[in-house]
N, C-alpha and C. Protein backbone atom coordinates (compact mmCIF):
# COMPACT_ATOMS: atom_id res chain seq x y z
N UNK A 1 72.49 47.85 44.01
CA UNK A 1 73.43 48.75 43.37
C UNK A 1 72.66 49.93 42.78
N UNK A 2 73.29 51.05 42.95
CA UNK A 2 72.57 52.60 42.67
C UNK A 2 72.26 52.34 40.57
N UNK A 3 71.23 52.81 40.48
CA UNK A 3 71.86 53.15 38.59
C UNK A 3 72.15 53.50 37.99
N UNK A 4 73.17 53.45 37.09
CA UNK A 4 73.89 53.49 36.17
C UNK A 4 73.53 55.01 35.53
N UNK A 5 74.36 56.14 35.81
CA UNK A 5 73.75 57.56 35.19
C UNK A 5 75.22 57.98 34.55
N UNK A 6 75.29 58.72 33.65
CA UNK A 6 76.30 59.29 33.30
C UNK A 6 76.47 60.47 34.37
N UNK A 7 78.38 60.92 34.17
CA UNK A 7 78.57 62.00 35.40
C UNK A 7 79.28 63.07 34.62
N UNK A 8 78.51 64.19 35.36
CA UNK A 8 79.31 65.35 35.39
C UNK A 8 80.47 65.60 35.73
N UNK A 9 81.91 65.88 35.08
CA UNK A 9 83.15 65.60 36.31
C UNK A 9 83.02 66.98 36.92
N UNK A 10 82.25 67.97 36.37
CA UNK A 10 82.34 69.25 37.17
C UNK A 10 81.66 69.59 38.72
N UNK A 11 80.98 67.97 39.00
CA UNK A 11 79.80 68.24 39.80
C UNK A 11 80.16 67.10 40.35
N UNK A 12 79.99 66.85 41.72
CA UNK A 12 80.54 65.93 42.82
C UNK A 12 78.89 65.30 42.90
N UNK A 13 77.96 65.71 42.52
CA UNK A 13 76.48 65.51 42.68
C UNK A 13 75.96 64.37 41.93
N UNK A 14 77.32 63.65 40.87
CA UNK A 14 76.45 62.96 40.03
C UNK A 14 77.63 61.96 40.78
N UNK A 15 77.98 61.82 42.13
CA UNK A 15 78.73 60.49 42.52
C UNK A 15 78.28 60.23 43.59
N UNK A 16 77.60 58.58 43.15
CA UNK A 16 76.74 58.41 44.95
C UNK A 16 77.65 58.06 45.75
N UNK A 17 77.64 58.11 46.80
CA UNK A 17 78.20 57.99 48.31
C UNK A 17 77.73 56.25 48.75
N UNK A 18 78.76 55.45 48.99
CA UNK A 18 77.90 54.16 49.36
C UNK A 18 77.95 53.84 50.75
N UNK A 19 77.03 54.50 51.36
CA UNK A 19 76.85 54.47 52.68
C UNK A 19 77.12 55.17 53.82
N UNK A 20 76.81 55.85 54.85
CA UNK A 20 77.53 56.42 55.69
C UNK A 20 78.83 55.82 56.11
N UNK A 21 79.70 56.74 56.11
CA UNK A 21 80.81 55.79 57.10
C UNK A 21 81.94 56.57 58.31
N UNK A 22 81.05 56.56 59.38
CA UNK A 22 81.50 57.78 60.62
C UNK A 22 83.08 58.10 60.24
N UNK A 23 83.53 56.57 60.17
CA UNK A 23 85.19 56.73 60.95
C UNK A 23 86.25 57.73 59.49
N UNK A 24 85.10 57.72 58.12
CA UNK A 24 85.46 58.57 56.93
C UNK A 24 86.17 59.86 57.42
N UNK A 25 85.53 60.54 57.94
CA UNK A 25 85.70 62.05 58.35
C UNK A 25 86.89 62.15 59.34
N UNK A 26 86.38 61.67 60.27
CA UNK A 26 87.79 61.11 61.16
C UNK A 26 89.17 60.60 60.78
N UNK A 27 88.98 60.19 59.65
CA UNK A 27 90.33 59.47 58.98
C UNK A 27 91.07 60.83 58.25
N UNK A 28 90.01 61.83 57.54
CA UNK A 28 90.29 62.50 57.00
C UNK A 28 91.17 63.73 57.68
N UNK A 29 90.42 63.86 58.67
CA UNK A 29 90.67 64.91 59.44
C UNK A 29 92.18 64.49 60.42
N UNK A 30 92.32 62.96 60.45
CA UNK A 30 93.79 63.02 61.03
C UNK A 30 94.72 63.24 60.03
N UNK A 31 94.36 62.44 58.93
CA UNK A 31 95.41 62.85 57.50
C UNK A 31 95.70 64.54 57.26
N UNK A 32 94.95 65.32 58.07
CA UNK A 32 95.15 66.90 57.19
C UNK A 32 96.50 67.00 57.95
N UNK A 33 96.45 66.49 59.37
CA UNK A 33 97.31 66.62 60.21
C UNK A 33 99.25 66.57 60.59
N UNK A 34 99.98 67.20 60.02
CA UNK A 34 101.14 67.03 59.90
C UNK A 34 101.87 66.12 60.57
N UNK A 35 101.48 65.59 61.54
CA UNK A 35 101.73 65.08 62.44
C UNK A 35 101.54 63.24 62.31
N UNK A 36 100.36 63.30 61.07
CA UNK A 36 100.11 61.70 60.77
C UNK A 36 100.99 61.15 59.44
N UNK A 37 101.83 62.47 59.35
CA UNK A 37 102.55 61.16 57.84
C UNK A 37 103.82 61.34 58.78
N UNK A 38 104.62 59.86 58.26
CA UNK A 38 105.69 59.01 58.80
C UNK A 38 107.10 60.34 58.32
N UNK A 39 107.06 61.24 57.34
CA UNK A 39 107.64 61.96 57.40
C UNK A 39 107.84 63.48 58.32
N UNK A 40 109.03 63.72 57.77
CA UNK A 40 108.98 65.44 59.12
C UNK A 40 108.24 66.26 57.70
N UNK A 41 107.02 66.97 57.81
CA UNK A 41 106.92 68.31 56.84
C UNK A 41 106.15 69.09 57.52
N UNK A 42 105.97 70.51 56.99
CA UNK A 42 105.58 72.03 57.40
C UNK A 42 104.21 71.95 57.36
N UNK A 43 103.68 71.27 56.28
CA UNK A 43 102.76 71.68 55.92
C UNK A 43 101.90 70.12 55.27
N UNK A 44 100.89 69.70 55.59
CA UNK A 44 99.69 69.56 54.50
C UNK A 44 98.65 70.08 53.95
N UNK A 45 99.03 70.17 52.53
CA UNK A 45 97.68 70.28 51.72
C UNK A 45 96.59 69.59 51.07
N UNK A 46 94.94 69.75 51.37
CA UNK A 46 94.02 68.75 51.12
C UNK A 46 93.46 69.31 50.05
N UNK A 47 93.49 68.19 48.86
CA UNK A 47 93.12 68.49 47.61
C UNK A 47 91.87 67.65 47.38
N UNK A 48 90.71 67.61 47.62
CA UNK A 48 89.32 67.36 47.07
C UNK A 48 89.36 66.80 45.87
N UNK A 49 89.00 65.49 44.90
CA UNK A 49 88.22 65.58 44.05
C UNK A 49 86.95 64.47 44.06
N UNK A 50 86.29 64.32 43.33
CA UNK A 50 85.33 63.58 42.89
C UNK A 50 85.64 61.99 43.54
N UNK A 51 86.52 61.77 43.38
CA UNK A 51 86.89 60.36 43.71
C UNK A 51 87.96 60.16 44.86
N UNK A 52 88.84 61.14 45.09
CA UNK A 52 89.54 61.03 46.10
C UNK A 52 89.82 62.20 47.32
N UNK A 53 90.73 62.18 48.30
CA UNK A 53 91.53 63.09 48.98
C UNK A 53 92.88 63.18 48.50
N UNK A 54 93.35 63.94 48.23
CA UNK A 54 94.90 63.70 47.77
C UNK A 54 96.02 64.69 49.73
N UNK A 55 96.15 64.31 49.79
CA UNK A 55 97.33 65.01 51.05
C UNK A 55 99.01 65.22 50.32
N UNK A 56 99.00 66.20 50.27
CA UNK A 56 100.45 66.92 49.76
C UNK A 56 100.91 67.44 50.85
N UNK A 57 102.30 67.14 51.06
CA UNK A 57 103.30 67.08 52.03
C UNK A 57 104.57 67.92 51.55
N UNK A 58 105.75 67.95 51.81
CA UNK A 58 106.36 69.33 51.74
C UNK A 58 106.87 68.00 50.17
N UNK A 59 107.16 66.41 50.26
CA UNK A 59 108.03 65.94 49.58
C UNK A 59 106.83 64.97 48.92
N UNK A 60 105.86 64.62 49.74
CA UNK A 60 104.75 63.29 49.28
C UNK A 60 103.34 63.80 49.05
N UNK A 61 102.65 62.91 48.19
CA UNK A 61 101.22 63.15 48.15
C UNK A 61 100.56 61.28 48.55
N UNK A 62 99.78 61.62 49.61
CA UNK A 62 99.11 60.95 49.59
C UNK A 62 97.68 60.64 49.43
N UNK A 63 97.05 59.59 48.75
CA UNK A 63 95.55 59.16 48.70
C UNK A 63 94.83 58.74 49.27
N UNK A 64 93.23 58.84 49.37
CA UNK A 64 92.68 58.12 49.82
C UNK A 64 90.95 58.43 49.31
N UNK A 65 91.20 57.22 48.65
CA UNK A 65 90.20 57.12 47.91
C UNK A 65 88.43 57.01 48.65
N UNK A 66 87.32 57.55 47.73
CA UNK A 66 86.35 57.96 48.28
C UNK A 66 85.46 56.66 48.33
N UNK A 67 84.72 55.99 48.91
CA UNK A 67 83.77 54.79 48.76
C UNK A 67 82.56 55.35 47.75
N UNK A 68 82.93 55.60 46.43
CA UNK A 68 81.82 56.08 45.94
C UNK A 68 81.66 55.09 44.43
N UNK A 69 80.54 55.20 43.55
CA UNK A 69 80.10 54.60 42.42
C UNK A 69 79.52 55.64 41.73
N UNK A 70 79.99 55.31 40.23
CA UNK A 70 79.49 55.82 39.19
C UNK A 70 78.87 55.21 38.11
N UNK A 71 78.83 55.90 36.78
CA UNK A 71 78.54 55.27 35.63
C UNK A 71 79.93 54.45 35.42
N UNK A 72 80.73 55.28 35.79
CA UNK A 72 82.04 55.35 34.95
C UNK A 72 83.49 54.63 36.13
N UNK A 73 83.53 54.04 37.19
CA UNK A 73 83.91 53.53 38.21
C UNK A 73 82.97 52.99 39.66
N UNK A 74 83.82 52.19 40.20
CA UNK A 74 82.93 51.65 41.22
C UNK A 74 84.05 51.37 42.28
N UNK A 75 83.99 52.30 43.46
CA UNK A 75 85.13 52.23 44.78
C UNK A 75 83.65 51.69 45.42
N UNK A 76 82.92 51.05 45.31
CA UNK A 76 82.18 50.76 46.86
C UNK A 76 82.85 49.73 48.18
N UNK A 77 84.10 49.15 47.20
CA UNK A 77 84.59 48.27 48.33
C UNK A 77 85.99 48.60 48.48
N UNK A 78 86.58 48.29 49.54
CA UNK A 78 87.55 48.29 49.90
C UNK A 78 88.56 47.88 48.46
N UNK A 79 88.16 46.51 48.42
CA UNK A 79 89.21 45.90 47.41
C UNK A 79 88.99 46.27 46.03
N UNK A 80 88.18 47.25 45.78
CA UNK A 80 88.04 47.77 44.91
C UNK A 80 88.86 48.70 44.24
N UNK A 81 88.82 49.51 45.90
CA UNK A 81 89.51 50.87 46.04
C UNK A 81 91.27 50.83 46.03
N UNK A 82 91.54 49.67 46.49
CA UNK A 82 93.09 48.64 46.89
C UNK A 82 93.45 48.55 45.62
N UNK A 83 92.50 47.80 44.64
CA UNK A 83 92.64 47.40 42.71
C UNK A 83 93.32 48.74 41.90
N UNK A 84 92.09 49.76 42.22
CA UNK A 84 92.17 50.65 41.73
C UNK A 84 93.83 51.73 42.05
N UNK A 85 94.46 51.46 43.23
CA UNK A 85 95.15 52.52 43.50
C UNK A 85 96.52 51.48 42.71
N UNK A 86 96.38 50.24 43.01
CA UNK A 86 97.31 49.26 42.29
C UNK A 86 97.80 49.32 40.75
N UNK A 87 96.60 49.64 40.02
CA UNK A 87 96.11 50.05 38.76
C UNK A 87 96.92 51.58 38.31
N UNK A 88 97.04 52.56 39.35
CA UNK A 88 97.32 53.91 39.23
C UNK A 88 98.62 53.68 39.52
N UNK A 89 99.17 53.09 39.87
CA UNK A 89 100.27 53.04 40.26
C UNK A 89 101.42 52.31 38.98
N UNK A 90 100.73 51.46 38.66
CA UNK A 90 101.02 50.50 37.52
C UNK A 90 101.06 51.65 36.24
N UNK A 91 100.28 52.40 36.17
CA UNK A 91 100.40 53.52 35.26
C UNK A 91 101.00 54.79 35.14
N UNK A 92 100.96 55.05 36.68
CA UNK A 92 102.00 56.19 37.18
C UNK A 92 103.05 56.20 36.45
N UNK A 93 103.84 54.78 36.84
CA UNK A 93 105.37 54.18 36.85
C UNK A 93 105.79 54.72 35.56
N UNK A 94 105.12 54.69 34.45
CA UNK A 94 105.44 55.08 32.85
C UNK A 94 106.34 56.24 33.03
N UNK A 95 105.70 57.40 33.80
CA UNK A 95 106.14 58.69 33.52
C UNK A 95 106.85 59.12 34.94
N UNK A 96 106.76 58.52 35.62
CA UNK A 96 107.38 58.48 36.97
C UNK A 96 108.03 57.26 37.89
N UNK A 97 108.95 56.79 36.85
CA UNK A 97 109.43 55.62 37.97
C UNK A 97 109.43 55.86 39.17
N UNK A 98 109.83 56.61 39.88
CA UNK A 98 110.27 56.33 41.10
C UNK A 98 108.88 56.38 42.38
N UNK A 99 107.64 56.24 41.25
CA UNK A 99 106.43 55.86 42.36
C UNK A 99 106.40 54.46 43.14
């Protein structure tokens, strides 16, 4: 496991990457694609941050979280990343039922 550093949130530099993972980019690059969400929309937009992809759709946003570790979180695994969106969701709901 990488060590334990505090992070910059302004700086993508202080979040390690855990591992190459080819089919990453590829996944990404079909998601930009209007054509891969189950809905009809005009347009997607790809929103970057530190920890995720967000895909905004004319009506939806969707996630997809980054395989990365910090001081301050740890997506290195799948079921990590599964916990975590479970977790966001569970918290969403407060101010947005209808997530």
């Amino acid at each position: 496991m990488p060590p334990k550093r505090s992070i910059d949130w302004k700086s993508s530099t202080n979040v390690s990457s855990i591992g190459e993972q080819p089919d990453l980019s590829a996944k990404v690059e079909f998601l930009r694609q209007a054509e891969s969400v189950p809905e009809r929309t005009t347009r997607v937009e790809v929103i970057q941050t530190h920890r995720s992809w967000v895909f905004l759709t004319d009506r939806y946003a969707y996630k997809l979280k980054k395989p990365v570790r910090s001081s301050l979180f740890d997506f290195g695994t799948m079921e990590a990343r599964r916990q975590n969106c479970h977790h966001e969701i569970r918290l969403n709901r407060r101010l947005a039922g209808n997530v």
